[in-house]
C-alpha atoms as a PDB file:
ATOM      1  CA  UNK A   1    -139.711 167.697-288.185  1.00  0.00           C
ATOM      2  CA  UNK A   2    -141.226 169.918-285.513  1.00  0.00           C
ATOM      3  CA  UNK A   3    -144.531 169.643-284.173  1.00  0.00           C
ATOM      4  CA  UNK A   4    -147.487 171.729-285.432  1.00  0.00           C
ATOM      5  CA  UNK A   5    -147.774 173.583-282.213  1.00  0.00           C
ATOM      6  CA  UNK A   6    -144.096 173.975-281.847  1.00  0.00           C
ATOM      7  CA  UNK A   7    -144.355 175.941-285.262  1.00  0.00           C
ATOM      8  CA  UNK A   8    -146.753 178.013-283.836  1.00  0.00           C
ATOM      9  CA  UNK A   9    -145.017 178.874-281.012  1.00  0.00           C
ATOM     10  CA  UNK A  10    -141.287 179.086-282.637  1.00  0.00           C
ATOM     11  CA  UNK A  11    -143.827 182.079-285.254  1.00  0.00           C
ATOM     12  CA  UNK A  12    -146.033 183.851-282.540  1.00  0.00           C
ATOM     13  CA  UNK A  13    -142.855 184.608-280.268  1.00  0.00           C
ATOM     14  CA  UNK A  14    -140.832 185.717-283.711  1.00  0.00           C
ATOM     15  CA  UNK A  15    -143.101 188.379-283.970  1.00  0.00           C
ATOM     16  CA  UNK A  16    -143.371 189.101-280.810  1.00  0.00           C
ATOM     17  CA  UNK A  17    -139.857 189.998-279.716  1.00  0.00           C
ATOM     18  CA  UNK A  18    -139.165 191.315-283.193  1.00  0.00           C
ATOM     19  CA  UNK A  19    -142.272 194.333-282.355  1.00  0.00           C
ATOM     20  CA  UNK A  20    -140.381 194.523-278.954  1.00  0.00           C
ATOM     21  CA  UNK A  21    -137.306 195.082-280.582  1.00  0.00           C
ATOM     22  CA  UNK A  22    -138.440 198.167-282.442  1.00  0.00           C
ATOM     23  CA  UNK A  23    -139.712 200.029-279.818  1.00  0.00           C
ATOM     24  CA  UNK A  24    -136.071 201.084-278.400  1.00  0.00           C
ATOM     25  CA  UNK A  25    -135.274 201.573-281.924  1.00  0.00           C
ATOM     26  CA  UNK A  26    -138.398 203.994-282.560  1.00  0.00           C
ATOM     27  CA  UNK A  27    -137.830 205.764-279.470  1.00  0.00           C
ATOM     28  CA  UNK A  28    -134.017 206.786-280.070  1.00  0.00           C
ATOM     29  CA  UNK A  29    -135.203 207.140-283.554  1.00  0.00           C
ATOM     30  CA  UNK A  30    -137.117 210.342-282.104  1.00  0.00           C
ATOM     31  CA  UNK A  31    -135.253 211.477-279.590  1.00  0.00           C
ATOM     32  CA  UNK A  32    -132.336 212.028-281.901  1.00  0.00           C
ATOM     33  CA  UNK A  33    -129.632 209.284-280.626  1.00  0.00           C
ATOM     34  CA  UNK A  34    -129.927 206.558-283.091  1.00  0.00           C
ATOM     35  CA  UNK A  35    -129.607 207.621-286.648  1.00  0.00           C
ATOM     36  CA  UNK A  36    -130.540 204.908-289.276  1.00  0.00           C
ATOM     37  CA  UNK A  37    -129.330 205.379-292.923  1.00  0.00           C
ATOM     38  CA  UNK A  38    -132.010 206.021-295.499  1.00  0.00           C
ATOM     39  CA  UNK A  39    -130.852 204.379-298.235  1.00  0.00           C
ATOM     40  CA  UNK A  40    -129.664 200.923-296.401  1.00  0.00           C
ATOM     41  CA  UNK A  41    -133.486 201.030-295.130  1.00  0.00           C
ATOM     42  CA  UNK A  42    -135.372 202.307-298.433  1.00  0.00           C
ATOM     43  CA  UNK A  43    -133.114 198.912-299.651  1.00  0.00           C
ATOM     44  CA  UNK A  44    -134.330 197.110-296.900  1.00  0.00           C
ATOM     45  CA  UNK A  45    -137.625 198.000-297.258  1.00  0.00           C
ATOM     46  CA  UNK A  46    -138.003 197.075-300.563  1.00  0.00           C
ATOM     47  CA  UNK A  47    -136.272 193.791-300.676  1.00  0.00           C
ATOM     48  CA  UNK A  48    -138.024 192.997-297.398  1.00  0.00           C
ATOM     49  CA  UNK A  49    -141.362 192.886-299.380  1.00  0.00           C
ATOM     50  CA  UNK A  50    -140.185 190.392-302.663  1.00  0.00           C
ATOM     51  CA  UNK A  51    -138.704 187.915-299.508  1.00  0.00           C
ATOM     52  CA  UNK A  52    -142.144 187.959-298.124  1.00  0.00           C
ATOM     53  CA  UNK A  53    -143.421 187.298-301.683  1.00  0.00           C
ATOM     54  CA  UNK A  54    -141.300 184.787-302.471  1.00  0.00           C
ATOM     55  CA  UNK A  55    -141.675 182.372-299.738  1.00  0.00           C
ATOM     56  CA  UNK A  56    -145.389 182.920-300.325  1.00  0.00           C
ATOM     57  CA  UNK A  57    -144.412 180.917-303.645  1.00  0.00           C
ATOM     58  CA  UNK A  58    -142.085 179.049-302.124  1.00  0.00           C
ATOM     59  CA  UNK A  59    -144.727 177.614-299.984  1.00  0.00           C
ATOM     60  CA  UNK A  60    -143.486 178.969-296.780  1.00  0.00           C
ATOM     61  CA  UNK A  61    -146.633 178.857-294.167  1.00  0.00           C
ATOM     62  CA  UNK A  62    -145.623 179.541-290.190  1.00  0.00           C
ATOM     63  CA  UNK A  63    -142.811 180.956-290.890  1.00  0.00           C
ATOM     64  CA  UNK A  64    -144.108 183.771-292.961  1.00  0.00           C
ATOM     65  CA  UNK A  65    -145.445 185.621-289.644  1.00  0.00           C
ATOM     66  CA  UNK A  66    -141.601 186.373-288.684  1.00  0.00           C
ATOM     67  CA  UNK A  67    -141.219 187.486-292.475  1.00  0.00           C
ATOM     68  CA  UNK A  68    -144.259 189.415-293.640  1.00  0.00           C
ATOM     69  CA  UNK A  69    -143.282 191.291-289.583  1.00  0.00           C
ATOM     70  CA  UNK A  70    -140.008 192.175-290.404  1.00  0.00           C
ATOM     71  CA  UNK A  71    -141.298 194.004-293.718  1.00  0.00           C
ATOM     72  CA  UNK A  72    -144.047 195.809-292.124  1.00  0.00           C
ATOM     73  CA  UNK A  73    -141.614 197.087-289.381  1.00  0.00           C
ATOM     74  CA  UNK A  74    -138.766 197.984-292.284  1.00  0.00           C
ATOM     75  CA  UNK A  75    -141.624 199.735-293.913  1.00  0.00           C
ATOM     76  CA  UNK A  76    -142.206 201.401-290.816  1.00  0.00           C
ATOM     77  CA  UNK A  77    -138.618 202.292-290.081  1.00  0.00           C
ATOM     78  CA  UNK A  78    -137.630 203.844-293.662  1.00  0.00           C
ATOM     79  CA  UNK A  79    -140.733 206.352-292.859  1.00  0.00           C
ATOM     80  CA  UNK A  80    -139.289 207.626-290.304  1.00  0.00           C
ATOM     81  CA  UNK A  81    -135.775 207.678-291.742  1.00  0.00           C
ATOM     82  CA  UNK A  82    -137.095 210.236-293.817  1.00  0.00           C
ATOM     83  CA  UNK A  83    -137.575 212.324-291.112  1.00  0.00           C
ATOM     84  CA  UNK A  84    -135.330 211.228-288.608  1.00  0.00           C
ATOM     85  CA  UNK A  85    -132.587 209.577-290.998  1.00  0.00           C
ATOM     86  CA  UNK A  86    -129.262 210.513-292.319  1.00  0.00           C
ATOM     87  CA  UNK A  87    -127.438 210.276-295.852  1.00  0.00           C
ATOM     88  CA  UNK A  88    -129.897 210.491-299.394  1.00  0.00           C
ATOM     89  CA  UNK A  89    -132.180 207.771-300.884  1.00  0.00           C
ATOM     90  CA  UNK A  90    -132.652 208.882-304.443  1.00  0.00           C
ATOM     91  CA  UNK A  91    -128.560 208.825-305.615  1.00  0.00           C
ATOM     92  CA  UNK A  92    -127.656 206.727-308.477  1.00  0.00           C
ATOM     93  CA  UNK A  93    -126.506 203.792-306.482  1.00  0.00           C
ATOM     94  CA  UNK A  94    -129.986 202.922-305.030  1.00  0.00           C
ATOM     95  CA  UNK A  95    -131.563 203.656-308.398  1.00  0.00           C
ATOM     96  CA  UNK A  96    -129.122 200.830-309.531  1.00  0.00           C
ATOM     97  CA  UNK A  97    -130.072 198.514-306.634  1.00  0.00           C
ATOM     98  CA  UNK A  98    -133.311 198.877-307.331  1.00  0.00           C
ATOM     99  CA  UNK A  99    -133.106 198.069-310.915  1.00  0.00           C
ATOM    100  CA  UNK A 100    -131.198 194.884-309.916  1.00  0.00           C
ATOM    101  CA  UNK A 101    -134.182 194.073-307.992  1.00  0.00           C
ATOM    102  CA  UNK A 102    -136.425 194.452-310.875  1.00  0.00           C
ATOM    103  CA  UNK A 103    -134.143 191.822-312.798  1.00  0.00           C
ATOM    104  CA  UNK A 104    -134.854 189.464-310.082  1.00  0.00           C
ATOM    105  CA  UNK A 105    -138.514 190.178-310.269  1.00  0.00           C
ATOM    106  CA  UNK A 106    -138.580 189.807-313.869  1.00  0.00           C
ATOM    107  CA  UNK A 107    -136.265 186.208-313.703  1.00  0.00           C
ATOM    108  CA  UNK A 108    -139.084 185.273-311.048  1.00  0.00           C
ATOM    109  CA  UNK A 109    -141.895 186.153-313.838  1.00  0.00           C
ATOM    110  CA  UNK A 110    -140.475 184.314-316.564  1.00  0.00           C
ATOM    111  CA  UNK A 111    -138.904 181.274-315.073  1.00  0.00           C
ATOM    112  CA  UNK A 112    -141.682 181.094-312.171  1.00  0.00           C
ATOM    113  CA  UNK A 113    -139.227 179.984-309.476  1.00  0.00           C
ATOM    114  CA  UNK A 114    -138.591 182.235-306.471  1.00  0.00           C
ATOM    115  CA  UNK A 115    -135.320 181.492-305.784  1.00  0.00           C
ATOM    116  CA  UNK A 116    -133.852 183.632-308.368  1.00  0.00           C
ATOM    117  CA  UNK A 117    -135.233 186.711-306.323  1.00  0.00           C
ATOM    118  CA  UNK A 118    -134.638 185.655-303.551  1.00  0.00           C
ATOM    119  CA  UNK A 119    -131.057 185.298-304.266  1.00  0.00           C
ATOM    120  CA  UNK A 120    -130.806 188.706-305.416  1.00  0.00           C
ATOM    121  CA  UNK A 121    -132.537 190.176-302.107  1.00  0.00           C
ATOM    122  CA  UNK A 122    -130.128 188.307-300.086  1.00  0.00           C
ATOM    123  CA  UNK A 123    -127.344 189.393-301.823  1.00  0.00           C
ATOM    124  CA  UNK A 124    -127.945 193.125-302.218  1.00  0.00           C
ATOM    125  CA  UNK A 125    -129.502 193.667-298.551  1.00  0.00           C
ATOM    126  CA  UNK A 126    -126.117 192.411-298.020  1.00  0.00           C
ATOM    127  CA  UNK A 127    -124.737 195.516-299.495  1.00  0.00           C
ATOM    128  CA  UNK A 128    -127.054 197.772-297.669  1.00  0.00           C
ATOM    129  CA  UNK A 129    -126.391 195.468-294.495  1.00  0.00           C
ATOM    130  CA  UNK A 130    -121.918 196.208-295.194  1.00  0.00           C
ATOM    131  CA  UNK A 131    -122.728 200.266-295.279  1.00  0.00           C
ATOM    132  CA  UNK A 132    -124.944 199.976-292.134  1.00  0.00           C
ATOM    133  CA  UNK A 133    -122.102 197.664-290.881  1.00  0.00           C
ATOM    134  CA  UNK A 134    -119.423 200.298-291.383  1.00  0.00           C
ATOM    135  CA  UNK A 135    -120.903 203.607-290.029  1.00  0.00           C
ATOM    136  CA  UNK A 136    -122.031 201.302-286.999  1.00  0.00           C
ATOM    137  CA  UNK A 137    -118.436 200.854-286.206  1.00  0.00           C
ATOM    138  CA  UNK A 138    -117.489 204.342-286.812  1.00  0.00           C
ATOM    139  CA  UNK A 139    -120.108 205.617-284.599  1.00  0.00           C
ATOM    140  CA  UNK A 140    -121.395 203.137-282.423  1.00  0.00           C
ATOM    141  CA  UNK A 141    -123.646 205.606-280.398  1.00  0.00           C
ATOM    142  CA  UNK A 142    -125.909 205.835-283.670  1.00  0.00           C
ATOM    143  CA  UNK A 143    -127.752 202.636-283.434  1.00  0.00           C
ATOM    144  CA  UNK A 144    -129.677 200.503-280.600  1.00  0.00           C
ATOM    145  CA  UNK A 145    -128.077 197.945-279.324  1.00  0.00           C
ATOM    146  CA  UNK A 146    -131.456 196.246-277.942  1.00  0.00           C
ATOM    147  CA  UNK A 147    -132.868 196.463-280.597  1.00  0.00           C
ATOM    148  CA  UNK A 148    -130.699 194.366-282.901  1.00  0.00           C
ATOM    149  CA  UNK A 149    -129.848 191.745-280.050  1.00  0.00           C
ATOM    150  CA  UNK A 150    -133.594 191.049-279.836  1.00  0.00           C
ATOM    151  CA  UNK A 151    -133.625 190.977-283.638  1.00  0.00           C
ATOM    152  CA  UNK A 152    -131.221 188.761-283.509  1.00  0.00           C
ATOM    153  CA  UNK A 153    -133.117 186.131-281.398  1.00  0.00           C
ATOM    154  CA  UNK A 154    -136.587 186.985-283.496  1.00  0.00           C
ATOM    155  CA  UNK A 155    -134.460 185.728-286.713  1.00  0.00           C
ATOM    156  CA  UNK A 156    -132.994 182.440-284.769  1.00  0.00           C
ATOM    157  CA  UNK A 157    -136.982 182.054-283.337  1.00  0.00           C
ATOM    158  CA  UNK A 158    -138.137 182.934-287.627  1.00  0.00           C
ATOM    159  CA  UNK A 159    -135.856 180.391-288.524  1.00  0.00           C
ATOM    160  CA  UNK A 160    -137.033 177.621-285.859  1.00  0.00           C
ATOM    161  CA  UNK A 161    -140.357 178.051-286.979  1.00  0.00           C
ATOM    162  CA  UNK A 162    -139.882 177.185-290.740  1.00  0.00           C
ATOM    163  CA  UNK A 163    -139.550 173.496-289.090  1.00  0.00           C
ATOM    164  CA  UNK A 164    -138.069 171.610-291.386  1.00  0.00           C
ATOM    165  CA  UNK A 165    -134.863 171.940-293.273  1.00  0.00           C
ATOM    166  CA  UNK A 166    -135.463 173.619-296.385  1.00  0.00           C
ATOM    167  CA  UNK A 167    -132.160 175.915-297.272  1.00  0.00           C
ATOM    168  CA  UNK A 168    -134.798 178.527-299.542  1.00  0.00           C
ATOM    169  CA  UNK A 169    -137.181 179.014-296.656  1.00  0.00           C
ATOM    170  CA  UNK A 170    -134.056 179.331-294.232  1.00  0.00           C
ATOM    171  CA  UNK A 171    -131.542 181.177-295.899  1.00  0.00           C
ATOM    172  CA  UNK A 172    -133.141 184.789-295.495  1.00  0.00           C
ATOM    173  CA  UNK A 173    -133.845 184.298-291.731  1.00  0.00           C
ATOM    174  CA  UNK A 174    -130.309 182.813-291.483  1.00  0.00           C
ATOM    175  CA  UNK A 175    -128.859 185.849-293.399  1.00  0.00           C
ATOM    176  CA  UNK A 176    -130.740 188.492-291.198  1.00  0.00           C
ATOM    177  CA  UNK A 177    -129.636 186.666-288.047  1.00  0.00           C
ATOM    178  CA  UNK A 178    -125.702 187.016-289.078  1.00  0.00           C
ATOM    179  CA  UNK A 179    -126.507 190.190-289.874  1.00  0.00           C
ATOM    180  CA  UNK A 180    -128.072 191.722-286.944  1.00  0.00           C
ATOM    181  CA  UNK A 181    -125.287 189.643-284.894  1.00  0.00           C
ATOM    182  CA  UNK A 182    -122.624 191.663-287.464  1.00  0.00           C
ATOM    183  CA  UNK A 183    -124.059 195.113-286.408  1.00  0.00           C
ATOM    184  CA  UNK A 184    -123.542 194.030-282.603  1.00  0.00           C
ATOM    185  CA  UNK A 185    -120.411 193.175-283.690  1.00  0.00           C
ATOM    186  CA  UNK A 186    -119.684 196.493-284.832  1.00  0.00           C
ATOM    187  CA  UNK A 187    -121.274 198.343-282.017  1.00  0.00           C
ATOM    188  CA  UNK A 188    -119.382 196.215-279.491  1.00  0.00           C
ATOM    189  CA  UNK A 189    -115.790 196.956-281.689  1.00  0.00           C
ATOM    190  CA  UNK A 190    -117.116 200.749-282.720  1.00  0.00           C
ATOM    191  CA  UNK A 191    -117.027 201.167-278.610  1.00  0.00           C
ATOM    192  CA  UNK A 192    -114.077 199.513-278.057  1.00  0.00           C
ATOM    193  CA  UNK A 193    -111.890 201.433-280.305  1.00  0.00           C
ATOM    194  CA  UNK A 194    -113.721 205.213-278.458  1.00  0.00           C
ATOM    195  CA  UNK A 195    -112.813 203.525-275.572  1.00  0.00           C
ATOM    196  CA  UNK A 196    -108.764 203.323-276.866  1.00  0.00           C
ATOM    197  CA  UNK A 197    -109.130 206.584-278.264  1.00  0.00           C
ATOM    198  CA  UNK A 198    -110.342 208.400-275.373  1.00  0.00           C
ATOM    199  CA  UNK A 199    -107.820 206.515-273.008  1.00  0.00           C
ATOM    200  CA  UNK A 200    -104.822 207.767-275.390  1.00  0.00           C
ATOM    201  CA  UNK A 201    -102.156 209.570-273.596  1.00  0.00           C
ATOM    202  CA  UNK A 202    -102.208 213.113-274.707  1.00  0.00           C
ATOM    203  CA  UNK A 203     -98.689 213.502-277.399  1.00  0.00           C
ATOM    204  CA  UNK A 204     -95.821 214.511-274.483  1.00  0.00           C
ATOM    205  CA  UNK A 205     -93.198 216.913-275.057  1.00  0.00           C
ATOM    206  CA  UNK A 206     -90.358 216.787-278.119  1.00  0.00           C
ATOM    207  CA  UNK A 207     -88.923 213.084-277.270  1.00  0.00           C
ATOM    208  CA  UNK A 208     -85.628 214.224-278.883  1.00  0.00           C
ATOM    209  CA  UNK A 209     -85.069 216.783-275.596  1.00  0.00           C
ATOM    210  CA  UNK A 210     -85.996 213.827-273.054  1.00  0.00           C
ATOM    211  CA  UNK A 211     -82.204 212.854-272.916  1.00  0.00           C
ATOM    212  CA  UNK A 212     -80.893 216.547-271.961  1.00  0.00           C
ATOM    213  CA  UNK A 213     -83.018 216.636-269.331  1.00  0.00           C
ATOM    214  CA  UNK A 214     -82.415 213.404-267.879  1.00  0.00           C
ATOM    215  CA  UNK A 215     -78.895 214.251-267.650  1.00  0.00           C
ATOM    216  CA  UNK A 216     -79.337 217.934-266.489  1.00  0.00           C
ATOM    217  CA  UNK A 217     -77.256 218.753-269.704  1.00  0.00           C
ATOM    218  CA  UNK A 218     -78.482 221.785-271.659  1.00  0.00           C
ATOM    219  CA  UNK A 219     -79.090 221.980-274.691  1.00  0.00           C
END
């Protein structure tokens, strides 16, 4: 188990780097370059706030500085996606998410244990986190690569802070960490495969005359 002060430490730099981590992200936000989807963040936003709740009631203490942070910035983010965002919010699909949600909310309510909302953010942030995940790699330029390395390491300090092994206080900043690490992942591939594509030779001339003029024989 990890010292008191240790805990403190592991929380205060959690939130720390994770507010440095969205300024780079607000900035491209405005200036047009990065281009967050609104629905994967009106998702996010939401399922951001029953985590926070439900490690309250899981009994979650230091740890809940990275967590009730990383809401308040989602929060933050989805306001501006409505502005500076692409894709809808309101389709069918989210209104189905967000029913889901409300099943864990109500299994929470009548069973009084957490976990069963918690499971159910996990798992459907997870869907949000796949779409986010794919247009990353399809257009790499659209997202802030500083921003989700330093998220990365915010999660890992979120999770260090928690302080002793407890798989329901760790699981959600274990399952943001492998997700921010999957969207470098598909920024880091996404630029790769530009990279082939731009260095493709151009298409050369009908392959099937190559052999007449090889042989100076005319076709």
């Amino acid at each position: 188990m990890i010292e008191d002060d240790w805990l403190m430490t592991f929380g205060i730099l959690s939130v720390a780097v994770s507010n440095i981590a969205f300024i780079p992200y607000v900035r491209d936000m405005l200036s047009g370059k990065t281009l967050p989807l609104r629905s994967t963040w009106l998702i996010w936003t939401v399922l951001s706030g029953m985590s926070f709740f439900s490690n309250v009631d899981e009994g979650a203490t230091v740890s809940l500085m990275y967590i009730g942070s990383e809401a308040l910035e989602t929060t933050f983010i989805f306001l501006l996606a409505i502005r500076y965002g692409i894709g809808g919010f309101l389709c069918k699909g989210n209104l189905l998410i967000l029913g889901i949600a409300g099943l864990g909310l109500g299994l929470w309510a009548v069973t009084d244990d957490a976990i069963y909302a918690l499971a159910i953010v996990i798992a459907i942030s997870a869907l949000g986190g796949w779409v986010t995940l794919v247009k990353t790699y399809r257009d790499p330029g659209t997202e802030t690569t500083s921003c989700w390395a330093l998220s990365a390491l915010s999660a890992l300090l979120g999770m260090l802070s928690v302080g002793v092994w407890d798989p329901v206080l760790l699981v959600y900043p274990l399952y943001l960490f492998l997700l921010y690490i999957g969207i470098l992942a598909a920024i880091g591939l996404g630029r790769r495969r530009a990279t082939g594509i731009a260095a493709a030779p151009a298409p050369g001339p009908d392959h099937r005359a190559a052999p007449h003029t090889l042989t100076g024989k005319v076709a």
